[in-house]
Structures are given as structure tokens and as C-alpha cells.
Protein backbone atom coordinates (compact mmCIF):
# COMPACT_ATOMS: atom_id res chain seq x y z
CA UNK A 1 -111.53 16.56 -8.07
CA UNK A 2 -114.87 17.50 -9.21
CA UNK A 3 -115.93 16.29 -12.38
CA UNK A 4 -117.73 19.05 -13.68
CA UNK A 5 -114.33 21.42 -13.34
CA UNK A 6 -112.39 18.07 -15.23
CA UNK A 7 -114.88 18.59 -18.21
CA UNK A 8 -114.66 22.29 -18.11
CA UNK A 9 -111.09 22.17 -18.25
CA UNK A 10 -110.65 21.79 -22.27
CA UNK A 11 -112.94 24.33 -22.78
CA UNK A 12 -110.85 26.61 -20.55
CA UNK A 13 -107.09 25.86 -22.58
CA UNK A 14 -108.91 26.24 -25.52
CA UNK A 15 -109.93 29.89 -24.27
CA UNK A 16 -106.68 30.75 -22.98
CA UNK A 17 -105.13 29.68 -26.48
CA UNK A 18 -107.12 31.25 -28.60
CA UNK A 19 -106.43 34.24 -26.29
CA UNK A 20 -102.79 34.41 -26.18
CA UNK A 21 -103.12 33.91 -29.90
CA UNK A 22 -105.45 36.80 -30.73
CA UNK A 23 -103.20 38.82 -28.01
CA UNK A 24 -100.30 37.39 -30.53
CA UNK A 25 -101.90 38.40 -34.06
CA UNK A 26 -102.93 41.98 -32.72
CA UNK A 27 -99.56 42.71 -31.06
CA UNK A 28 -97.89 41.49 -34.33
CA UNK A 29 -100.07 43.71 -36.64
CA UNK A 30 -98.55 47.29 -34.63
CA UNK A 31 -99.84 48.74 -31.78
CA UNK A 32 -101.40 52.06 -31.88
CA UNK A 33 -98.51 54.51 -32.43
CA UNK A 34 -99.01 57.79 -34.18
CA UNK A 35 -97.09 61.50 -35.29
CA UNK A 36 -98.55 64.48 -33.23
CA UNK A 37 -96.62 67.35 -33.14
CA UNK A 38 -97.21 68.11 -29.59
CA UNK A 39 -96.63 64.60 -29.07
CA UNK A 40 -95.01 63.83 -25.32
CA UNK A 41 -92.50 61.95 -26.55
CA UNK A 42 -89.51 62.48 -28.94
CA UNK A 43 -87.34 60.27 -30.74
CA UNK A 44 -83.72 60.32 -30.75
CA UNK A 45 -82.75 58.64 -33.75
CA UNK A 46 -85.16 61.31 -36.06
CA UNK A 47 -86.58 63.99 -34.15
CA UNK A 48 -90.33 62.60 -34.39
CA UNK A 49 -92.79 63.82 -31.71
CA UNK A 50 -96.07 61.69 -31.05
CA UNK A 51 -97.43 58.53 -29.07
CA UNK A 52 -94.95 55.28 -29.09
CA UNK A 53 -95.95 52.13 -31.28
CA UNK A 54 -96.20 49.10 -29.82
CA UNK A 55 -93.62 46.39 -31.93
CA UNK A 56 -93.35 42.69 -30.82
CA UNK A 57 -90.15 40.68 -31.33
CA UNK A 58 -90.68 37.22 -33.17
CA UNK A 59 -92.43 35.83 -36.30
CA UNK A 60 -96.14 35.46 -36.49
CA UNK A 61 -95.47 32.70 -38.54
CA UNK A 62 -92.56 30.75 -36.62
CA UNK A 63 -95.36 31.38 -33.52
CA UNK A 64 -98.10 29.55 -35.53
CA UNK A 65 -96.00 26.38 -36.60
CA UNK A 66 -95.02 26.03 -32.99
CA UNK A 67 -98.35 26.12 -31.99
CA UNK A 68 -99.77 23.50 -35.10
CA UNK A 69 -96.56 21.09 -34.02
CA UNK A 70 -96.59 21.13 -30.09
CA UNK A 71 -98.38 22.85 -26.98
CA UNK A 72 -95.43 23.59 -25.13
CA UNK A 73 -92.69 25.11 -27.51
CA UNK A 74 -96.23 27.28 -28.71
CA UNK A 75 -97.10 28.63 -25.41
CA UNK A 76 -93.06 29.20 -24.69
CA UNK A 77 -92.46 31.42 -27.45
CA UNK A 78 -95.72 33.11 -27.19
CA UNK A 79 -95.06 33.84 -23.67
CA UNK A 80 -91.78 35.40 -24.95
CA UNK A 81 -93.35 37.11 -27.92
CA UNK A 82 -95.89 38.79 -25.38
CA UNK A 83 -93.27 39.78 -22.74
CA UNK A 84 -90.82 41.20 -25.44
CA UNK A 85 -92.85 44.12 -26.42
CA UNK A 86 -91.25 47.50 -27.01
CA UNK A 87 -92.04 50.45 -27.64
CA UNK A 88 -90.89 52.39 -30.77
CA UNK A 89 -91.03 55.40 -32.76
CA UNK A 90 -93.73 55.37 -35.47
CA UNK A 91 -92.22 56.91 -37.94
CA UNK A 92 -88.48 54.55 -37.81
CA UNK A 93 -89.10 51.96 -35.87
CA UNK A 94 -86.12 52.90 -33.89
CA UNK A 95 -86.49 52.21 -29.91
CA UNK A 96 -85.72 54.31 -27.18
CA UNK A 97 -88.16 57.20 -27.12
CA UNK A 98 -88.28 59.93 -24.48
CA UNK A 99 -90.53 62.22 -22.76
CA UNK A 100 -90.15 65.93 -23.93
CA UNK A 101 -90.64 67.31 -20.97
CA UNK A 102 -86.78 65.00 -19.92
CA UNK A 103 -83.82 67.41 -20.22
CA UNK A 104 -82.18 65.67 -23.65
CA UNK A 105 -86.04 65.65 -24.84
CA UNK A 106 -86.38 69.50 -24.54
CA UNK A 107 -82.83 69.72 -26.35
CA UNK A 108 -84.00 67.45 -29.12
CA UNK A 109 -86.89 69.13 -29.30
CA UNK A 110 -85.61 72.22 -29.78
CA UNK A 111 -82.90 71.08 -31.61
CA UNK A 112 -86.11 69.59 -34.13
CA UNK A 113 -87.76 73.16 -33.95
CA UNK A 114 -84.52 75.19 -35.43
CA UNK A 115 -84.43 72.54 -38.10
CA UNK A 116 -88.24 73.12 -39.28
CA UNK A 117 -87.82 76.65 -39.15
CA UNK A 118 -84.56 76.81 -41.40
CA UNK A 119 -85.90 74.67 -43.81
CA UNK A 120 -89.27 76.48 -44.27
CA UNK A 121 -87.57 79.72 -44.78
């Protein structure tokens, strides 16, 4: 093998860690959910319209002692951290949201409407 891609070769783990741990830290933080009233998707669990957040399963923390103790068991459960990502409601953190325009989403949705209107009256 070339000796030039041997001494290149730390530099490149030491990328691709500090990229799945960025990718980690960010997905851990939330992921860009919001409320929007014409929102294409609805929640089931409280009638919430807007754009799913983004929740990762895990601990942050559990993820960096792995990573301080051992390579392997690190990359393993980052690898699962990254692939377990779900999206959720971003106002209960409840899974399972579904497009409006879906048959149950226009009920709940209108089901949702009836109940804003009867409680503003």
C-alpha cells in the first residue's frame, strides 16, 4: 500500500469521528420541528399541525463515555443513535405523525377545527 494513503489514514478516522460526533450532538439537541397551523402534518395524540421534529434515541452522555473508553462500542452505539431517529410531534413529543391530506388526518383535522371553534365562542 502506498505510504502516503497509510499516513493520511489517521487524519481521515479522526474526520469521520469528529463527524459522526457533531452529527451526534446536533441530532441530540432537536431537529428542526415547529407549530404551523397549515402545517402538513397532524398529530394524533394532540391535534398539533406543523413540520415533524427530529428526536434521537440514546444518551449524549452514555455516547461520549463510550467513545472516551473504546473505539468500537463508540462507533456501535453511535451508528445506532444515528439510525434510530424519529420523527415526532413538536409540541408532545409523541411519534407517529400524519399527513393531513391522509383520510384519519383530514378527520383529525377537522375533528381539531370544531374544537377551536367551540372553545373560542
Amino acid at each position: 500500500m502506498n505510504t502516503t494513503a497509510l499516513s493520511m489514514l489517521p487524519m481521515i478516522l479522526a474526520i469521520g469521528i469528529f463527524y459522526l460526533l457533531f452529527k451526534a450532538i446536533k441530532g441530540s439537541l432537536g431537529g428542526g420541528g415547529k407549530v404551523d397551523p397549515v402545517g402538513r402534518m397532524i398529530c394524533p395524540a394532540c391535534g398539533t399541525r406543523g413540520q415533524p421534529a427530529t428526536k434521537t434515541r440514546g444518551s449524549l452522555a452514555i455516547e461520549i463515555v463510550l467513545w472516551l473508553c473504546l473505539f468500537i462500542p463508540g462507533l456501535v452505539y453511535s451508528i445506532w443513535r444515528l439510525t434510530t431517529r424519529v420523527p415526532v410531534c413538536p409540541a408532545c413529543d409523541a411519534e407517529g405523525m400524519i399527513p393531513v391530506n391522509s383520510p384519519v388526518g383530514r378527520r383529525l383535522s377537522e375533528a381539531a377545527g370544531r374544537e377551536q371553534h367551540t372553545i373560542e365562542i
